[in-house]
Protein backbone atom coordinates (compact mmCIF):
# COMPACT_ATOMS: atom_id res chain seq x y z
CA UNK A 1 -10.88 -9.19 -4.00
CA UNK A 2 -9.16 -12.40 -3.42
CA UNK A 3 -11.24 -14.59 -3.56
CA UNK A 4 -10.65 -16.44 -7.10
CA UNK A 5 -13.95 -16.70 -9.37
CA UNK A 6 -12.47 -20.34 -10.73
CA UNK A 7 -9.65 -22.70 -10.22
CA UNK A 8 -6.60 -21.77 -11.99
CA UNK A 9 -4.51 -24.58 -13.29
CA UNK A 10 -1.48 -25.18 -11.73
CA UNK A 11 0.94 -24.41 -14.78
CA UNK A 12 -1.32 -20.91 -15.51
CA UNK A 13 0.48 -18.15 -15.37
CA UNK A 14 0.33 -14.37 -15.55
CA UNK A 15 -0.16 -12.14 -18.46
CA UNK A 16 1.56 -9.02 -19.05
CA UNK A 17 -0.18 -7.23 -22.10
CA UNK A 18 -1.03 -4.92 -24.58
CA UNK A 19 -3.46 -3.34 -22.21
CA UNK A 20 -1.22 -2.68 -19.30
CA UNK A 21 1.48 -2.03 -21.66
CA UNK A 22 -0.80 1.01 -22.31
CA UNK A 23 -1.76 2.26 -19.14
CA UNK A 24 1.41 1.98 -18.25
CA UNK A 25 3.04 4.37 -20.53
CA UNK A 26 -0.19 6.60 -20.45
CA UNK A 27 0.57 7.06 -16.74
CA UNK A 28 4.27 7.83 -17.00
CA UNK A 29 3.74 10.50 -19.76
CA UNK A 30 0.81 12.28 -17.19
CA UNK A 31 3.63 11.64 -14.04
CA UNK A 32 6.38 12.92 -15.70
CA UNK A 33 4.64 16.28 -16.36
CA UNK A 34 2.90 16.32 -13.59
CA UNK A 35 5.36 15.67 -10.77
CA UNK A 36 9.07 16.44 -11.60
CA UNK A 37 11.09 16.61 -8.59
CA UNK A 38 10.61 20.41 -8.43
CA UNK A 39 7.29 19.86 -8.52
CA UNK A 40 7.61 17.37 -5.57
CA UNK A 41 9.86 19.40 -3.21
CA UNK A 42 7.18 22.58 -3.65
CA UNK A 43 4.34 20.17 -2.62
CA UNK A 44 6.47 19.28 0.45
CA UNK A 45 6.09 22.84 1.54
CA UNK A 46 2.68 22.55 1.74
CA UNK A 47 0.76 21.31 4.61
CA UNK A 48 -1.15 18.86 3.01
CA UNK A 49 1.22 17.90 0.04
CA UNK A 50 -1.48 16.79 -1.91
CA UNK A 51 -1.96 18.60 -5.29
CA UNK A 52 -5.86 19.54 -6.24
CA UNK A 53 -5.53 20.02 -9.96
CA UNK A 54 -3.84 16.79 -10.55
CA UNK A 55 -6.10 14.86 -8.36
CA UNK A 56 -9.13 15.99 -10.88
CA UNK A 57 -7.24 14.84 -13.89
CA UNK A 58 -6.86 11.55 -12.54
CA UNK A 59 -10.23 10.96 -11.92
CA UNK A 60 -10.80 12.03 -15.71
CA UNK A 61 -8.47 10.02 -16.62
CA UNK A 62 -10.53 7.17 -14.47
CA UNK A 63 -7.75 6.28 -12.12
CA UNK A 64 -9.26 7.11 -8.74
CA UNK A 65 -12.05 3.91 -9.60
CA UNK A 66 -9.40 1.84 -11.21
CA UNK A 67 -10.63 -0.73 -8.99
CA UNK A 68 -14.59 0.39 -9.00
CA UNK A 69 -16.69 -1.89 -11.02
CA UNK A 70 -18.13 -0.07 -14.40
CA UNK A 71 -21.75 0.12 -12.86
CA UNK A 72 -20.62 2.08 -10.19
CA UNK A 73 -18.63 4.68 -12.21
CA UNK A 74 -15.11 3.30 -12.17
CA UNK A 75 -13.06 1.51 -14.66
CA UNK A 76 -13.69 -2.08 -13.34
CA UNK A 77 -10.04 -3.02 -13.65
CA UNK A 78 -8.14 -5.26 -11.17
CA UNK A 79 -5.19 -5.35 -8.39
CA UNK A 80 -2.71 -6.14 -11.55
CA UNK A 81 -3.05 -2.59 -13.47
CA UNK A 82 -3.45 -0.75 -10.28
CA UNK A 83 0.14 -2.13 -9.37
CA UNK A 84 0.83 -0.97 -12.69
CA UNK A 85 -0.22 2.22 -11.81
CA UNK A 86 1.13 2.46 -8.39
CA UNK A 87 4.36 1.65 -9.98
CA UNK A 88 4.62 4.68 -11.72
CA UNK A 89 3.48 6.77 -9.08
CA UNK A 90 6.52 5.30 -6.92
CA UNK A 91 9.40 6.11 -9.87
CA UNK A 92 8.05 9.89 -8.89
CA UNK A 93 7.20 9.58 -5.30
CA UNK A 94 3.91 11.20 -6.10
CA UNK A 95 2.88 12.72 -2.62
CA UNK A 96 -0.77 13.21 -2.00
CA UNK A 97 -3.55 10.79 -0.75
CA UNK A 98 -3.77 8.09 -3.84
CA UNK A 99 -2.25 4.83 -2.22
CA UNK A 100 -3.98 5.58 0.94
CA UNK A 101 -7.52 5.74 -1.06
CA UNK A 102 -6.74 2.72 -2.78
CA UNK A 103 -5.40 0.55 -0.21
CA UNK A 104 -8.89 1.62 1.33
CA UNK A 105 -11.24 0.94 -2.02
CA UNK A 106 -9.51 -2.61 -1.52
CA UNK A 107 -10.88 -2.95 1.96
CA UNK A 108 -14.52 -1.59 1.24
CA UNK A 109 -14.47 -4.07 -1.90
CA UNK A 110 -13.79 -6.81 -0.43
CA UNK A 111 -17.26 -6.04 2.36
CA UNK A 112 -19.35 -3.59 1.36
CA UNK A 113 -22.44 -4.45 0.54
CA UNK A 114 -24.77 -3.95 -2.39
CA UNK A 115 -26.04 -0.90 -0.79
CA UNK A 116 -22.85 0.45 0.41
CA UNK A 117 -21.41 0.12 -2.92
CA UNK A 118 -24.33 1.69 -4.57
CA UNK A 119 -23.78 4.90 -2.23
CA UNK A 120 -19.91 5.04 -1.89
CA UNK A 121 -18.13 3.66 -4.79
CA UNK A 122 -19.36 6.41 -7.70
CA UNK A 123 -17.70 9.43 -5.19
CA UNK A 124 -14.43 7.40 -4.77
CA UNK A 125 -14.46 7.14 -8.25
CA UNK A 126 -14.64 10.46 -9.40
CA UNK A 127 -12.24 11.60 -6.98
CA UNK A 128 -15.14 13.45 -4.47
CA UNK A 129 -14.48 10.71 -1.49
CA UNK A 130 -10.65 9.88 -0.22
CA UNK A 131 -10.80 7.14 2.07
CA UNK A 132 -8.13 5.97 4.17
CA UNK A 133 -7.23 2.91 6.87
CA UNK A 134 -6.98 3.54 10.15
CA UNK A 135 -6.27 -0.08 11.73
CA UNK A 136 -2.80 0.14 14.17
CA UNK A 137 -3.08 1.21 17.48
CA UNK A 138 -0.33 2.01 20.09
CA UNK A 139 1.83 -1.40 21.63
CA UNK A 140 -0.22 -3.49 19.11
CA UNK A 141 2.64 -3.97 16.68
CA UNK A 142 1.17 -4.45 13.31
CA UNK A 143 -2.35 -6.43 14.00
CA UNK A 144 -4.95 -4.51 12.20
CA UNK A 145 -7.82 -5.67 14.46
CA UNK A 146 -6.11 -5.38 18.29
CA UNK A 147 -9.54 -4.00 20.00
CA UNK A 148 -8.51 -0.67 22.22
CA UNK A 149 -10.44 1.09 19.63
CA UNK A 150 -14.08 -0.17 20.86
CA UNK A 151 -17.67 0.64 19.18
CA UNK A 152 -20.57 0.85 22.20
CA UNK A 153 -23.86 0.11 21.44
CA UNK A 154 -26.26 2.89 20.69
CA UNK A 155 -29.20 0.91 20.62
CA UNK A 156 -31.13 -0.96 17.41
CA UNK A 157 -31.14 1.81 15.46
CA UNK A 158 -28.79 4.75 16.48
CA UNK A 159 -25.99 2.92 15.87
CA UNK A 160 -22.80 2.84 17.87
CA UNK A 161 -20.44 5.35 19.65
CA UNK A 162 -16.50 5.13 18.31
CA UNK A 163 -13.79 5.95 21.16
CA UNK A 164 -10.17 4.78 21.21
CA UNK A 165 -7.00 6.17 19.50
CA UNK A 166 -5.29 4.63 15.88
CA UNK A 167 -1.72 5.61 14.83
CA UNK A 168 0.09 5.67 11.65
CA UNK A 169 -3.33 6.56 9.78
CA UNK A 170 -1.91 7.41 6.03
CA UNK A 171 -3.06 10.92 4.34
CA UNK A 172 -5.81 11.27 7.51
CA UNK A 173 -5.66 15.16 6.80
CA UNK A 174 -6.52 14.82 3.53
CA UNK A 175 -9.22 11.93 3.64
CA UNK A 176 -12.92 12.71 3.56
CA UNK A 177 -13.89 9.33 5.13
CA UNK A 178 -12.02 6.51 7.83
CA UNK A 179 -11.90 2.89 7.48
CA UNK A 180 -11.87 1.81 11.15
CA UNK A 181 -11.40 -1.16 12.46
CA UNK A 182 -13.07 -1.70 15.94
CA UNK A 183 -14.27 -3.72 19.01
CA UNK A 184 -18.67 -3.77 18.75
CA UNK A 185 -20.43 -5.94 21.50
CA UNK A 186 -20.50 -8.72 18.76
CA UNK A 187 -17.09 -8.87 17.81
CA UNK A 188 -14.46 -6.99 15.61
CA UNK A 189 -16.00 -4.50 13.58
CA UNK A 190 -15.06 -2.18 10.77
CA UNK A 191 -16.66 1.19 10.08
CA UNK A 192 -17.21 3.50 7.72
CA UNK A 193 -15.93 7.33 9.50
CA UNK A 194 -16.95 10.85 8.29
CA UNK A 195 -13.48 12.12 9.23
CA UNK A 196 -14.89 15.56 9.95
CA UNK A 197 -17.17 14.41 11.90
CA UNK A 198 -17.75 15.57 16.05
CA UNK A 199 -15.48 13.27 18.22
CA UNK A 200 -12.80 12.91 15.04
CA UNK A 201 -9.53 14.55 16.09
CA UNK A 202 -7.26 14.24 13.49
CA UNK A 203 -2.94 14.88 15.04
CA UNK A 204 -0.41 15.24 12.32
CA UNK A 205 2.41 13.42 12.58
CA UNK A 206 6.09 13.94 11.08
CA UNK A 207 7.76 11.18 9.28
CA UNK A 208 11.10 10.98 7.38
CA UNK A 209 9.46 10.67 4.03
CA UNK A 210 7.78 14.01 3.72
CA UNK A 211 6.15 12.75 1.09
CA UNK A 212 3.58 11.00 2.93
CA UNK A 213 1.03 12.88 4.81
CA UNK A 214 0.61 10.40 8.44
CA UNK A 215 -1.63 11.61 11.60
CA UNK A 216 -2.79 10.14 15.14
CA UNK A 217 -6.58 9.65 14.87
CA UNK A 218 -8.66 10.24 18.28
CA UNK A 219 -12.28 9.13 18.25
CA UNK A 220 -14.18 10.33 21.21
CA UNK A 221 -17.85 8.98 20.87
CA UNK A 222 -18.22 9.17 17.80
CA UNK A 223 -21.61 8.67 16.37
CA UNK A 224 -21.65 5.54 13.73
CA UNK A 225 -25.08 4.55 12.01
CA UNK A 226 -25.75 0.94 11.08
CA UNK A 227 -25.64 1.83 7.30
CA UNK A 228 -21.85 2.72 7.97
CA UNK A 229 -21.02 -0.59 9.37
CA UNK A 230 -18.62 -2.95 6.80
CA UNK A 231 -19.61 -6.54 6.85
CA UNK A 232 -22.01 -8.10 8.86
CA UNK A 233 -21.47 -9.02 12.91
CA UNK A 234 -18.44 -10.57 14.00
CA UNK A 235 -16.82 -9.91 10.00
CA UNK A 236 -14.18 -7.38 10.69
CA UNK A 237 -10.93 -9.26 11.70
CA UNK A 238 -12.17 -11.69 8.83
CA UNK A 239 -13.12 -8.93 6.38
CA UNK A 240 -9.22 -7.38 6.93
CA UNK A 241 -7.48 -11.11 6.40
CA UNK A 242 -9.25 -11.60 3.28
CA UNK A 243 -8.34 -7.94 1.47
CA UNK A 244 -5.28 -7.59 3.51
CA UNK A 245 -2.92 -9.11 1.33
CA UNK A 246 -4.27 -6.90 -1.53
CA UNK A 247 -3.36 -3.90 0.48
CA UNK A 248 -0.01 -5.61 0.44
CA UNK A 249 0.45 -6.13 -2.91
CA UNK A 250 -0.48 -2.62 -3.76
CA UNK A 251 1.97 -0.90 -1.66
CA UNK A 252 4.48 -3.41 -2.52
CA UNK A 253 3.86 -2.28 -6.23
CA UNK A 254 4.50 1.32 -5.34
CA UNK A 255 7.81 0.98 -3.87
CA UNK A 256 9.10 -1.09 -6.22
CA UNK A 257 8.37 1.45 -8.65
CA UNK A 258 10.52 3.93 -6.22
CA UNK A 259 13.34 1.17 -6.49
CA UNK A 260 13.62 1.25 -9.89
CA UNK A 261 14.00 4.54 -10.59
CA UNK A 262 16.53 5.51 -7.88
CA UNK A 263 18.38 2.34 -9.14
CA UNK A 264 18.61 3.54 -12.86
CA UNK A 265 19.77 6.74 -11.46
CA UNK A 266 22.30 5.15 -9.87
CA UNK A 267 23.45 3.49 -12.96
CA UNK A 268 23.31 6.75 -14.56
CA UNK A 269 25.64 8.41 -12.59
CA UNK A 270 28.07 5.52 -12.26
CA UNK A 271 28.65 5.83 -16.08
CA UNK A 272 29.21 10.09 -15.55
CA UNK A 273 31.27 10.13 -12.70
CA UNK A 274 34.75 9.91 -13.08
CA UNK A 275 37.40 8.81 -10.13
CA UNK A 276 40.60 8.66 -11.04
CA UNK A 277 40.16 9.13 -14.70
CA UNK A 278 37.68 6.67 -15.10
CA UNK A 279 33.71 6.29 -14.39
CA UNK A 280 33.04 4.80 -11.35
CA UNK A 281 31.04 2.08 -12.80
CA UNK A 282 34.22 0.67 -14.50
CA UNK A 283 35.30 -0.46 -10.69
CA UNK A 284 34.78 -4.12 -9.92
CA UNK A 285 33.22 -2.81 -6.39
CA UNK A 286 30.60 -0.84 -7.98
CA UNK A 287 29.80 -3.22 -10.74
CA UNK A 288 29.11 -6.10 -8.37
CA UNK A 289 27.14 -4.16 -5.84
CA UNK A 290 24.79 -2.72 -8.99
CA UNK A 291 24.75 -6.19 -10.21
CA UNK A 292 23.53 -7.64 -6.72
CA UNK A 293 20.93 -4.57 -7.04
CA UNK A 294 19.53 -5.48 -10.49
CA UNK A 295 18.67 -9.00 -9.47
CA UNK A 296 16.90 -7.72 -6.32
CA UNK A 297 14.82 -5.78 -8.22
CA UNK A 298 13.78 -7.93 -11.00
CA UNK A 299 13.28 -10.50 -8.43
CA UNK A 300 10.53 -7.84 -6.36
CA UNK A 301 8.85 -6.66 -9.46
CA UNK A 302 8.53 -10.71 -10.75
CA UNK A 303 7.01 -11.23 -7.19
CA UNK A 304 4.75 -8.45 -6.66
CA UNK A 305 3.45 -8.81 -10.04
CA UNK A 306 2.80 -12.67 -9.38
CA UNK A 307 1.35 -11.81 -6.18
CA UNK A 308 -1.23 -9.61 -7.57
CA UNK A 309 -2.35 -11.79 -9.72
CA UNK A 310 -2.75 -14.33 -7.25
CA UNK A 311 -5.54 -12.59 -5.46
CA UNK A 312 -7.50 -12.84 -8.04
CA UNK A 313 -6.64 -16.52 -9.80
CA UNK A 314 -5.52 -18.80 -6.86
CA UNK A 315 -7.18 -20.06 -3.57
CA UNK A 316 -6.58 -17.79 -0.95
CA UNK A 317 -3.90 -19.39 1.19
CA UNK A 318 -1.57 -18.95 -1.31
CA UNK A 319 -2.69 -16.07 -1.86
CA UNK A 320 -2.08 -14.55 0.84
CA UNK A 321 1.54 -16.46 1.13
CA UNK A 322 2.76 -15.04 -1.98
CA UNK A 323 1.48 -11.38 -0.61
CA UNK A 324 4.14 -12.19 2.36
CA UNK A 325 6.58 -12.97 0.51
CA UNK A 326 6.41 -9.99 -1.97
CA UNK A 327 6.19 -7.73 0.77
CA UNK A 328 8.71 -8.96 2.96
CA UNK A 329 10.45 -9.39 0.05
CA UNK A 330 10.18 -5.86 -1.01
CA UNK A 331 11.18 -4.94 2.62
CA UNK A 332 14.20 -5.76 2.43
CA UNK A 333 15.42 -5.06 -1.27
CA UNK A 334 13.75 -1.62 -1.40
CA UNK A 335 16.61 0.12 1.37
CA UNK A 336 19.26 -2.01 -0.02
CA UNK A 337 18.86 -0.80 -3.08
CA UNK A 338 18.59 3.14 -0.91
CA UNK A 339 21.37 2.33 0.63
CA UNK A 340 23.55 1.68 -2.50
CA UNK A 341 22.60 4.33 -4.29
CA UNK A 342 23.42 6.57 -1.42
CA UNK A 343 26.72 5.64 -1.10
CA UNK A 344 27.25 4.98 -4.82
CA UNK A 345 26.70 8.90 -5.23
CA UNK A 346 29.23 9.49 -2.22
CA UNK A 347 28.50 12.67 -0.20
CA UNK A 348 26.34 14.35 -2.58
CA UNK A 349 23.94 11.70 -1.82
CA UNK A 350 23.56 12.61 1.70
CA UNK A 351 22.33 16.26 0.56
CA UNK A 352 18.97 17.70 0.16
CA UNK A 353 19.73 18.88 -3.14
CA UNK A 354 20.40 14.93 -4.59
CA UNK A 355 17.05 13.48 -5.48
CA UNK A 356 18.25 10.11 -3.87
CA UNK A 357 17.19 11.03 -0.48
CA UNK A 358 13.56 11.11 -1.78
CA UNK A 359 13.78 7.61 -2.60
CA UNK A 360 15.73 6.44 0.28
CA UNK A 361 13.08 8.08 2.57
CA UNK A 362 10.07 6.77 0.53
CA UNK A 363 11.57 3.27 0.44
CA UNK A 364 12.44 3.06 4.08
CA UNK A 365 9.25 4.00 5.31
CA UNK A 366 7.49 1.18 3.14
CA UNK A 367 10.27 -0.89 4.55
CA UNK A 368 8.01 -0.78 8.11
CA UNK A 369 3.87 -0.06 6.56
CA UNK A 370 2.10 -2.97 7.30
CA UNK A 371 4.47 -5.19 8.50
CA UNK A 372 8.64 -5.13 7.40
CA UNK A 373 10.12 -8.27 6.03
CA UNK A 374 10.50 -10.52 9.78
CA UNK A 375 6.81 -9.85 10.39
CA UNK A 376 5.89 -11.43 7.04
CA UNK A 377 7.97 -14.00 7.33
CA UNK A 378 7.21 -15.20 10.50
CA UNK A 379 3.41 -15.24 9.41
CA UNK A 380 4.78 -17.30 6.39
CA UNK A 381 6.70 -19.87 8.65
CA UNK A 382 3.76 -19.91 11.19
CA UNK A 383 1.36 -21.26 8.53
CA UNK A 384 3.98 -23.49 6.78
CA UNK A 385 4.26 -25.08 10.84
CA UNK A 386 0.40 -25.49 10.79
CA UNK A 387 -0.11 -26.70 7.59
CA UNK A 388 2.81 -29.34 7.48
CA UNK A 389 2.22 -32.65 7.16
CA UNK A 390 4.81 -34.87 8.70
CA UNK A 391 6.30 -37.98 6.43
CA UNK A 392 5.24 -41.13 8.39
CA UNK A 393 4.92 -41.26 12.49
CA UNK A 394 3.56 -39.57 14.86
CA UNK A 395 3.48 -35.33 14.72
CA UNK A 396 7.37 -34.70 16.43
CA UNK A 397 6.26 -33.64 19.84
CA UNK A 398 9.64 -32.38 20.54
CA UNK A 399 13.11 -31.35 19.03
C-alpha cells in the first residue's frame, strides 16, 4: 500500500474532492443515527461492545472493503477516504471492531498473495471475516516483530506450530481471524490465525477507553498451514515496515476525528456558560487556550491527510517520515486538546454523565497505540542521523 505506482512531482499535491466530500457526509448522516452517545454508553454495557446490526449495514454500504480492490468484492478505494471514514467514526467514538479490521486489511494488502487475496479479501469485505493485529509482546516496547512469539516447523507440508504470548491485541474477542507476527526457522514471519482455533486463548483486558475492546492473546501450538503464511520466507519484519505507516495513518485519522468533535463541544459550551455574567469564552484565558487548540488541530488533520496520501504518491522513505510525524504529531495534540476541554467544562467534565470523558479516554489511549509521539520521533531523528550528509570534511566522529 505504499509503495507509489509513479513518481510524483515534487510541487504535487493532495486533492480533497467531490468524491470524499460525499462519503464523507454519507458517513456522518449513517453515524449520527447510528451511534449517539446513548447509543454508545449502552454498547459499553455489553461485553463485546460491538453492535451486529450496524456492522451489516456497513458492509452494504461497502465500507468494511473500502480498501478491497473491486475484483475481490470491495470498493477499491484508498488510505485517503478510509481516513475520511475513520474520521467520522472518531467524532462518535464508534466502539466495535472496524479500525482493528482495517488496520489489519492494510497489513494483508500490502503481502498477501494472489491466492490469499482471492480466498480472504471477498469475506472481509462483506463484513463475514474481522481481522485484527496481534504484533506487541510483553518488555518489547512497541517493535511489532520482537520474536518471543516463535512458529516451529511442522514439516514441508503441515505447516508450523504457533506458541508465545501478544498483548494489547485490539477487538481480539470480536475478530474471526489474527494477524501474527512471528519467529519461523527462516526468519520473521507473519500468519494468518483462525482465532477460534485449538491453542488460541483469547484474555480480555480492561482499558480506560471502554470503547475499545483489547485482550492478551496465548498461542499454545497452534497449528498454521503454509497457505496461511503472509509473504514469502524471511518477509515479515519487512512486510510490517512497508504497511506500517498505513496502519499509522489510519488510526491517526480516527483520533483526529475524536479531537474535533470534543473541541467544537468545547467551543459550544464556552459560548453557553456564563461566569460572572458573562460566557466563559469572553475570558482572555479561555480564548487563548481554544485558540492554541484550533491550530493544533488543523495542523493534525493537514498532516494526517498529507500523510495518507503519501503512501500512495511518494517514495517510501518519506513516506513513512510523514506517517511519524502525523502520528507523533497526533500524540500529542489529541490529550491536549482532552485536557482543555476537561477543564474548560470545570467539574462537570470530570463526571460520567459529560460526554467529554469519552473523548478524553479515546484520545489518550491513541496517545500510546503503536508508538506515542517520543517513539516516532526518535525513529524520525534516527533516520534523519543516517541519512545526513555532512557539508564538506570528514563524517564528525565526535561532538
Amino acid at each position: 500500500m505504499t509503495t507509489p505506482e509513479t513518481p510524483t512531482p515534487a510541487a504535487a499535491r493532495y486533492e480533497y474532492g467531490e468524491k470524499q466530500e460525499l462519503l464523507r457526509e454519507s458517513a456522518r448522516k449513517f453515524l449520527e443515527a447510528r451511534f449517539s452517545t446513548t447509543r454508545v454508553r449502552e454498547l459499553l454495557e455489553t461485553e463485546r461492545a460491538h453492535d451486529e446490526a450496524a456492522w451489516k449495514d456497513m458492509a452494504d454500504l461497502g465500507w468494511h472493503g473500502i480498501l478491497v480492490p473491486e475484483e475481490h468484492g470491495g470498493v477499491g478505494l484508498e488510505l485517503f477516504e478510509l481516513g475520511v471514514l475513520l474520521e467520522e467514526m472518531g467524532r462518535v467514538v464508534v466502539p466495535g471492531p472496524y479500525l482493528a479490521a482495517q488496520l489489519a486489511t492494510l497489513v494483508i494488502l500490502g503481502g498477501a498473495s494472489d491466492e490469499q487475496r482471492a480466498a480472504w479479501l471477498s469475506a472481509i469485505a462483506e463484513g463475514s471475516a474481522i481481522p485484527t493485529l496481534a504484533l506487541f509482546e510483553d518488555d518489547a516496547g512497541w517493535d511489532a516483530t520482537p520474536g518471543g512469539t516463535k512458529a516451529k516447523s511442522a514439516g514441508a507440508s503441515d505447516g508450523f506450530k504457533l506458541s508465545g504470548t501478544k498483548r494489547f491485541v485490539l477487538d481480539a474477542i470480536n475478530a474471526t481471524h489474527l494477524v501474527v507476527s512471528a519467529k519461523a526457522p527462516d526468519g520473521p514471519a507473519l500468519f494468518r490465525v483462525d482465532a477460534r482455533a485449538r491453542g488460541v486463548d483469547v484474555l480480555a483486558d480492561k482499558l480506560a477507553d471502554e470503547t475499545r475492546r483489547s485482550a492478551t492473546v496465548i498461542f499454545e501450538n497452534v497449528a498454521v498451514s503454509p497457505a496461511d503464511r503472509i509473504g514469502g520466507p524471511g518477509e515479515g519484519a519487512t512486510l510490517l515496515a512497508r504497511t506500517l505507516p498505513s496502519v499509522w495513518c489510519a488510526l491517526a485519522a480516527e483520533l483526529v476525528g475524536a479531537a474535533h468533535r470534543v473541541f467544537h463541544a468545547t467551543v459550544d459550551y464556552a459560548r453557553v456558560r456564563e461566569q460572572f455574567g458573562r460566557p466563559i469564552g469572553s475570558f482572555q484565558g479561555i480564548k487563548h487556550r481554544l485558540v492554541d487548540r484550533m491550530v493544533e488541530l488543523e495542523n493534525a488533520r493537514s498532516l494526517v491527510y498529507g500523510a495518507s496520501w503519501a503512501q500512495r504518491h511518494e517514495p517510501p522513505a518519506r513516506a513513512e517520515r510523514l506517517a511519524r510525524m502525523a502520528k507523533a504529531y497526533v500524540s500529542d495534540a489529541g490529550p491536549r486538546i482532552a485536557d482543555t476541554a476537561v477543564r474548560t467544562h470545570g467539574g462537570i467534565g470530570f463526571t460520567w454523565e459529560c460526554d467529554v470523558h469519552l473523548y478524553w479516554k479515546r484520545l489518550h489511549w491513541g496517545q500510546m497505540a503503536f508508538g506515542d509521539g517520543a517513539f516516532h520521533r526518535e525513529a524520525i531523528a534516527v533516520d534523519l542521523e543516517r541519512t545526513a550528509k555532512p557539508v564538506g570534511g570528514p563524517t564528525p566522529t565526535g561532538i
